[in-house]
C-alpha atoms as a PDB file:
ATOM      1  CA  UNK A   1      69.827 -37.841 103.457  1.00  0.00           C
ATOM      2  CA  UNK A   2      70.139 -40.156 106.376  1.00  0.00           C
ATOM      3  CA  UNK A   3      67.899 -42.168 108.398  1.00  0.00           C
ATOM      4  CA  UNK A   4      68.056 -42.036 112.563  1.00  0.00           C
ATOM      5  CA  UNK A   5      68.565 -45.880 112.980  1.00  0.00           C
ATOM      6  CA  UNK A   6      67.689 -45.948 116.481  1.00  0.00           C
ATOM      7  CA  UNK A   7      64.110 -44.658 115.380  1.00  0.00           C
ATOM      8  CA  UNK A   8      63.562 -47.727 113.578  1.00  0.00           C
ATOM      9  CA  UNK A   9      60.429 -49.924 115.242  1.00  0.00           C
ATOM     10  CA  UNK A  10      59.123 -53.051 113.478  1.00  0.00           C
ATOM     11  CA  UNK A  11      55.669 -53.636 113.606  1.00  0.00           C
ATOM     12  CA  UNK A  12      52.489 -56.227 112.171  1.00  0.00           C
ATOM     13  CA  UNK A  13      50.849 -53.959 109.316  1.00  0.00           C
ATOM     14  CA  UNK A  14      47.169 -54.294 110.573  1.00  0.00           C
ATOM     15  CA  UNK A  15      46.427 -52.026 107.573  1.00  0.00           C
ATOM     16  CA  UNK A  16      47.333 -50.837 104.810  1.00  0.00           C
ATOM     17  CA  UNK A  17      46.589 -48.372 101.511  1.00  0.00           C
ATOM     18  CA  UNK A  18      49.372 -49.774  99.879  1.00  0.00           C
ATOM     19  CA  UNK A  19      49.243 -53.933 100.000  1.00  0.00           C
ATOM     20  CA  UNK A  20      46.373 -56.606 100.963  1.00  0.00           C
ATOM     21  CA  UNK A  21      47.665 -59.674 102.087  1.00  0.00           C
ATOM     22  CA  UNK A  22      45.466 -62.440 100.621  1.00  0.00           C
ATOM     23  CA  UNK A  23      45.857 -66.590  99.856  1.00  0.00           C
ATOM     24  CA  UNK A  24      44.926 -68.524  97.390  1.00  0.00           C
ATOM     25  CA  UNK A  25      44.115 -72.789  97.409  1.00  0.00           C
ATOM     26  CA  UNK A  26      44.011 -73.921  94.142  1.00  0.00           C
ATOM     27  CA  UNK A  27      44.439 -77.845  92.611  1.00  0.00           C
ATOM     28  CA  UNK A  28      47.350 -78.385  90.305  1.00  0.00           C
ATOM     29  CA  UNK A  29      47.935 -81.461  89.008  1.00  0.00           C
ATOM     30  CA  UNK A  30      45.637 -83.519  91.499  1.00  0.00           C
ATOM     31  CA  UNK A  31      47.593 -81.742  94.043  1.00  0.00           C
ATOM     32  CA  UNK A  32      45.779 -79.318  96.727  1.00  0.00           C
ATOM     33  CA  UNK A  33      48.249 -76.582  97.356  1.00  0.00           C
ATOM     34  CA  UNK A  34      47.443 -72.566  98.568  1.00  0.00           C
ATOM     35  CA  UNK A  35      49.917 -69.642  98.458  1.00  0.00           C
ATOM     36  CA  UNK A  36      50.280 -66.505  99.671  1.00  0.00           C
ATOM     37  CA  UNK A  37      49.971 -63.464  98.107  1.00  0.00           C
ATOM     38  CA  UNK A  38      50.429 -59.833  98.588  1.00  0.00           C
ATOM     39  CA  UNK A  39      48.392 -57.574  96.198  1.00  0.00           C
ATOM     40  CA  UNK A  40      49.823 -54.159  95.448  1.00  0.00           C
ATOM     41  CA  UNK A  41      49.735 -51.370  93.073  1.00  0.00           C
ATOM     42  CA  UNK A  42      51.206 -51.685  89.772  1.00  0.00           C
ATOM     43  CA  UNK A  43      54.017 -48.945  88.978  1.00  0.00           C
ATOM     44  CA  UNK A  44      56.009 -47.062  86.416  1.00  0.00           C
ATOM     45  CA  UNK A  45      59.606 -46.134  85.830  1.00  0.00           C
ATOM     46  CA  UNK A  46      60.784 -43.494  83.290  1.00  0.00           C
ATOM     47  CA  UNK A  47      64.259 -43.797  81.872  1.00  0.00           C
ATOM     48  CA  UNK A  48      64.870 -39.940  81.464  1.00  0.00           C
ATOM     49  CA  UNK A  49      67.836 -39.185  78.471  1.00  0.00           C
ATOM     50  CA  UNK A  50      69.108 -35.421  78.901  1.00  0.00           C
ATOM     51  CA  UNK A  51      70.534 -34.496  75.009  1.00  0.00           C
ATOM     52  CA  UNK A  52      72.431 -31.379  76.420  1.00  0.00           C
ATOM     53  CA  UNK A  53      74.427 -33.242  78.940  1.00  0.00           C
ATOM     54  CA  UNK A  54      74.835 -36.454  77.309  1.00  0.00           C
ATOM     55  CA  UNK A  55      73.052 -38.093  80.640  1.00  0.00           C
ATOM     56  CA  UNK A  56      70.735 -40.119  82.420  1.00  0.00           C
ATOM     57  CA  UNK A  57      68.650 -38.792  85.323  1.00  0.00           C
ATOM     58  CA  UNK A  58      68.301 -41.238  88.107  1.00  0.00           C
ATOM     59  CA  UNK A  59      67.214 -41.154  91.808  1.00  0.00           C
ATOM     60  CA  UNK A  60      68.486 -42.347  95.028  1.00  0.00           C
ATOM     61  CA  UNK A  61      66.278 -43.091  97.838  1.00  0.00           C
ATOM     62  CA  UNK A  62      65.864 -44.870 101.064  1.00  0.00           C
ATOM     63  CA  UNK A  63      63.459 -48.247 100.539  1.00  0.00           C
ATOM     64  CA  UNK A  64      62.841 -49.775 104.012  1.00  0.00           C
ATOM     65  CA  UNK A  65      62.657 -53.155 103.109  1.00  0.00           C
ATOM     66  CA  UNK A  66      66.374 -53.459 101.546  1.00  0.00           C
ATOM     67  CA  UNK A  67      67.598 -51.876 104.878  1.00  0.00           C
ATOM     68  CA  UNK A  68      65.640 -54.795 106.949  1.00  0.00           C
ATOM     69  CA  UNK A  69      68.072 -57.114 104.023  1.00  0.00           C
ATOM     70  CA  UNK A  70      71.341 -55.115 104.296  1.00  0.00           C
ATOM     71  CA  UNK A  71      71.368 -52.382 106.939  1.00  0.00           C
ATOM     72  CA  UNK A  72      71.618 -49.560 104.053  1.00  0.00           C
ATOM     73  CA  UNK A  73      68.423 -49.503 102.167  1.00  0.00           C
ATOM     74  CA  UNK A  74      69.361 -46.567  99.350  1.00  0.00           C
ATOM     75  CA  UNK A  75      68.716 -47.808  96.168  1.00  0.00           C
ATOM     76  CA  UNK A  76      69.593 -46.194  92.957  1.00  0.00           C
ATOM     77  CA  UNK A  77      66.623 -46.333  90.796  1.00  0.00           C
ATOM     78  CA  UNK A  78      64.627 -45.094  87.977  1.00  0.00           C
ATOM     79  CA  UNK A  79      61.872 -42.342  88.498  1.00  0.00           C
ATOM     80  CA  UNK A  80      59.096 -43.950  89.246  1.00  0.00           C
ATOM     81  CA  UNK A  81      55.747 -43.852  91.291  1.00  0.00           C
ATOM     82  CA  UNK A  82      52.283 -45.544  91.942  1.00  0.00           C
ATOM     83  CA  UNK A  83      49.601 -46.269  89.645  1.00  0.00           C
ATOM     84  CA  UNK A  84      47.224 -45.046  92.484  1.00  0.00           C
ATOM     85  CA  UNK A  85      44.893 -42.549  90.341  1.00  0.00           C
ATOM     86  CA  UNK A  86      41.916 -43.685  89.292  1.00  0.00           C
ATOM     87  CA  UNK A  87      41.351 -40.382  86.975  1.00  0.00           C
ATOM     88  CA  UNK A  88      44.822 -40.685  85.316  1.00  0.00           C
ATOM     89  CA  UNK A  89      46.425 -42.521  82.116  1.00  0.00           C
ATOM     90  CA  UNK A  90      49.158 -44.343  83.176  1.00  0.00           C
ATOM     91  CA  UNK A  91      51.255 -42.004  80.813  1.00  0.00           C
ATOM     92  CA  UNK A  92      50.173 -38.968  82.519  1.00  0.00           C
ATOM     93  CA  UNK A  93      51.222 -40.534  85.546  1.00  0.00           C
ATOM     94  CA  UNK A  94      54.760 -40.584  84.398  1.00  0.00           C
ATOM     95  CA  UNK A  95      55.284 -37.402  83.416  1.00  0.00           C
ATOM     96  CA  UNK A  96      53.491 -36.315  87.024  1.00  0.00           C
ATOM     97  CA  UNK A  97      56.461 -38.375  88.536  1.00  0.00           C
ATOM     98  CA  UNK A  98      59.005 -36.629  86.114  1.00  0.00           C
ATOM     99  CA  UNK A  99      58.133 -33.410  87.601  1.00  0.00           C
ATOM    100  CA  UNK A 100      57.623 -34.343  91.067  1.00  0.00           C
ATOM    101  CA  UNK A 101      60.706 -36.154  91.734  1.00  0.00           C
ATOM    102  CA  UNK A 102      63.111 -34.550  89.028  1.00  0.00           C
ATOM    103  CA  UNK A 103      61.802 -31.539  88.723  1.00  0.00           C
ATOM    104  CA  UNK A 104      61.615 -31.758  84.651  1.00  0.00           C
ATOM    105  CA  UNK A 105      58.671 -30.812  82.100  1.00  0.00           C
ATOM    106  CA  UNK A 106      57.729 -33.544  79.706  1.00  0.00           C
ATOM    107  CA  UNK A 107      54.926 -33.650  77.338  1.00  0.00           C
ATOM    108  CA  UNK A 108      54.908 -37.148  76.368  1.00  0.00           C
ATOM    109  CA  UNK A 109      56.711 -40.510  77.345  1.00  0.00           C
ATOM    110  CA  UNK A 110      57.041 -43.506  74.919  1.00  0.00           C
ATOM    111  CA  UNK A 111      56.595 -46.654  77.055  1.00  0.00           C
ATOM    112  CA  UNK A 112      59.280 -49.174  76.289  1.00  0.00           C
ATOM    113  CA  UNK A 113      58.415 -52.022  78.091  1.00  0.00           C
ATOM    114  CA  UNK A 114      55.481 -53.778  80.750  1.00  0.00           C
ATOM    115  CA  UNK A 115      56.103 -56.846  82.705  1.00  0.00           C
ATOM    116  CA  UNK A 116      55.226 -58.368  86.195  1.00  0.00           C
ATOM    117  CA  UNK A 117      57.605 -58.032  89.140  1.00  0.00           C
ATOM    118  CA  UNK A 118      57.242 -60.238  92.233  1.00  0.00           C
ATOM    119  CA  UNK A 119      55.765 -62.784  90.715  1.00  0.00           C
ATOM    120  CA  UNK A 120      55.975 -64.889  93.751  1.00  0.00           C
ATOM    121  CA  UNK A 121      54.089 -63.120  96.068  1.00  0.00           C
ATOM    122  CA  UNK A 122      52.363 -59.832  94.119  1.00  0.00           C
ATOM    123  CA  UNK A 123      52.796 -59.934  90.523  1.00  0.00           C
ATOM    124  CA  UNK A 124      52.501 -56.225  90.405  1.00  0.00           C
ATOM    125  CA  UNK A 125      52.612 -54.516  86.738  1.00  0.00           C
ATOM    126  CA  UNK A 126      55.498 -52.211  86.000  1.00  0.00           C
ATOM    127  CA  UNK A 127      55.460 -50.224  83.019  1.00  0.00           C
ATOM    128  CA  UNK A 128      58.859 -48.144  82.059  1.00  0.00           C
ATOM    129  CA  UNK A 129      58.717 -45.092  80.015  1.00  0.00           C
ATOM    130  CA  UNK A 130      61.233 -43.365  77.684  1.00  0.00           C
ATOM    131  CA  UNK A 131      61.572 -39.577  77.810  1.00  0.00           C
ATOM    132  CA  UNK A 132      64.157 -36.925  76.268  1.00  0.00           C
ATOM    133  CA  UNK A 133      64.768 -33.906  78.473  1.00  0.00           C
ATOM    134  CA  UNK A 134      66.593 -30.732  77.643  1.00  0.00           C
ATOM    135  CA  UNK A 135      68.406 -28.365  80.461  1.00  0.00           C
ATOM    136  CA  UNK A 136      65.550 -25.672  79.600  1.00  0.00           C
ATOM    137  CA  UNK A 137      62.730 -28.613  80.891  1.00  0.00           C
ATOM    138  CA  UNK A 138      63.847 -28.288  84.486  1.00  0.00           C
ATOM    139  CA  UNK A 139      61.197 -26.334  85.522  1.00  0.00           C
ATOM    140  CA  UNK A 140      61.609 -27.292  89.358  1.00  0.00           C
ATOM    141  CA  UNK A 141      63.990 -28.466  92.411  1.00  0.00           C
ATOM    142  CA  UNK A 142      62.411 -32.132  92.057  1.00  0.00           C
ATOM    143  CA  UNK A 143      62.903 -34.454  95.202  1.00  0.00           C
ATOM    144  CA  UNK A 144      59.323 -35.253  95.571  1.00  0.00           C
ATOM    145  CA  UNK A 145      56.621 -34.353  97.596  1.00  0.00           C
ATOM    146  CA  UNK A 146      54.250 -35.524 100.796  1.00  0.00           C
ATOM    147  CA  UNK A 147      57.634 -36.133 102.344  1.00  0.00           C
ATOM    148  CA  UNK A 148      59.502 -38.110 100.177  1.00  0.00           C
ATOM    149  CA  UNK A 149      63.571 -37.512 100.742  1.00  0.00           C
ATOM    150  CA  UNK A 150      64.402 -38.437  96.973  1.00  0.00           C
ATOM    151  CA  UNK A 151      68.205 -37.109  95.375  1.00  0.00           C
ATOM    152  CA  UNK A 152      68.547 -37.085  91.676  1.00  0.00           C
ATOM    153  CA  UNK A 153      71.550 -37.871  90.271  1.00  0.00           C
ATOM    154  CA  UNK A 154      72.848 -37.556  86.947  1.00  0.00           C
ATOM    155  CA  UNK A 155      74.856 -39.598  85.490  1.00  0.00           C
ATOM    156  CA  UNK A 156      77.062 -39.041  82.107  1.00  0.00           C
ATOM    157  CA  UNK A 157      76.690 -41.704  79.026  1.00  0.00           C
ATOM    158  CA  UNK A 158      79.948 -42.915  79.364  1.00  0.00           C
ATOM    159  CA  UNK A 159      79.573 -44.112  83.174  1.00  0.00           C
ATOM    160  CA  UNK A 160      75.797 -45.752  82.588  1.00  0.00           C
ATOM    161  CA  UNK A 161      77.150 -49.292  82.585  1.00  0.00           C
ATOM    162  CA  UNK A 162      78.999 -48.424  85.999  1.00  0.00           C
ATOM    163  CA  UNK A 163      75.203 -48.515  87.482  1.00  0.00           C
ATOM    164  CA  UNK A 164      74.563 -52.031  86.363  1.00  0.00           C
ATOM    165  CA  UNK A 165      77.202 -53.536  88.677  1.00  0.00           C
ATOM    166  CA  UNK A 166      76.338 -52.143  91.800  1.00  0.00           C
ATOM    167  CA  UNK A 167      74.852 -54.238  94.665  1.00  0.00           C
ATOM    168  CA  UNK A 168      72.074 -51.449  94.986  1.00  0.00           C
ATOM    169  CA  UNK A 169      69.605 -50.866  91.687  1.00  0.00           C
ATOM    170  CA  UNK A 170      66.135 -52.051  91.005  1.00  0.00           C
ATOM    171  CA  UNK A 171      65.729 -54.285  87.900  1.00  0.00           C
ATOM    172  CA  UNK A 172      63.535 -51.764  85.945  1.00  0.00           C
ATOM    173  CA  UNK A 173      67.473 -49.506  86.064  1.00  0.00           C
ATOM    174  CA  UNK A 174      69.037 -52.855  84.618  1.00  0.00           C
ATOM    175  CA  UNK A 175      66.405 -53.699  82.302  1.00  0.00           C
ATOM    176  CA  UNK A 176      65.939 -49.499  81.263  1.00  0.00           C
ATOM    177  CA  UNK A 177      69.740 -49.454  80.732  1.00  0.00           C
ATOM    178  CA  UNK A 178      70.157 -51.938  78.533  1.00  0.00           C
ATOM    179  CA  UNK A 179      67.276 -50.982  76.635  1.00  0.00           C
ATOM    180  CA  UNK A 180      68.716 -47.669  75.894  1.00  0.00           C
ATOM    181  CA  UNK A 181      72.480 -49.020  75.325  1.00  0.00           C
ATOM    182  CA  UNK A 182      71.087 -51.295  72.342  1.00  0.00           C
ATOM    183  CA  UNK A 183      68.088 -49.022  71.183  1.00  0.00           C
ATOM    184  CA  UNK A 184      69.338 -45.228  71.388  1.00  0.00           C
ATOM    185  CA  UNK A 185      72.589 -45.786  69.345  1.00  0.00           C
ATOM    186  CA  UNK A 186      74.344 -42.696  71.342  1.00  0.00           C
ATOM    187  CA  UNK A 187      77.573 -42.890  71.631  1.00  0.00           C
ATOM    188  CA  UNK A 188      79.140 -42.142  74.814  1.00  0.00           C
END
């Protein structure tokens, strides 16, 4: 995975499926004020636990707006993806991520936690899941699809707190970590 640098061209987002940039005037306190805000799909992240390897199953991509912040933009991060389908539980849209970027079977996810991200500009919902995987669930490569350049990486119990200090993770891997080291009770 690497990104051609000098194909990078920045450019006004006239529009967009993804975002809607909107503001808001409101009156707090006696006080007129207005703010801006970007309105986005909410998301979910599934920790995934494999019991055979004593792991967790992570991903590595490239996120375009951490390389505008850093000039690297991979982030280590939990598999995760859109809630964009109308027609679909958000449960069923985490285990259609599970499959299509880690190539692992799941029947059912047990959602751990919700909260709002952004809450300055998009207060987007994120919802992470919990699922147990087995070597026999890998049903397929993984790494995404339409395009998406996405690496798993698996990484053994007793290196899991290694993750949290790096420069480069989303908060859901920090929060989803630290769920599972003080819920799961598995030793490294």
């Amino acid at each position: 995975m690497s990104i051609d640098t000098k194909s990078i061209r920045i450019y006004d987002c006239k529009d967009s499926k993804y975002i809607k940039i909107k503001q808001m005037s409101y009156i707090e306190d006696g006080i007129q004020k207005t703010w801006d805000i970007v309105s986005s799909h909410d998301s979910v992240s599934i920790l995934l636990y494999n019991k055979d390897n004593r792991s967790i199953i992570i991903v590595k991509q490239f996120r375009p707006a951490v390389f505008l912040r850093n000039n690297n933009g991979y982030m280590y991060e939990l598999c995760s993806g859109l809630v964009d389908k109308a027609n679909k539980t958000i449960e069923e849209i985490a285990i259609e991520e599970v499959y299509e970027e880690c190539g692992y079977k799941v029947d059912s996810v047990t959602k751990i936690a919700e909260f709002y991200s952004s809450v300055g500009t998009s207060a987007s919902r994120q919802s992470i899941f919990y699922a147990e995987i087995t070597n026999n669930d890998k049903v397929a490569c993984g790494g995404g699809v339409d395009n998406e350049c996405i690496e798993i990486i698996e990484i053994p119990l007793n290196q899991i707190k290694d993750i949290l200090n790096k420069p480069n993770i989303t908060p859901s891997i920090g929060f989803a970590f630290m769920w599972f080291i003080f819920n799961k009770n598995i030793k490294e």
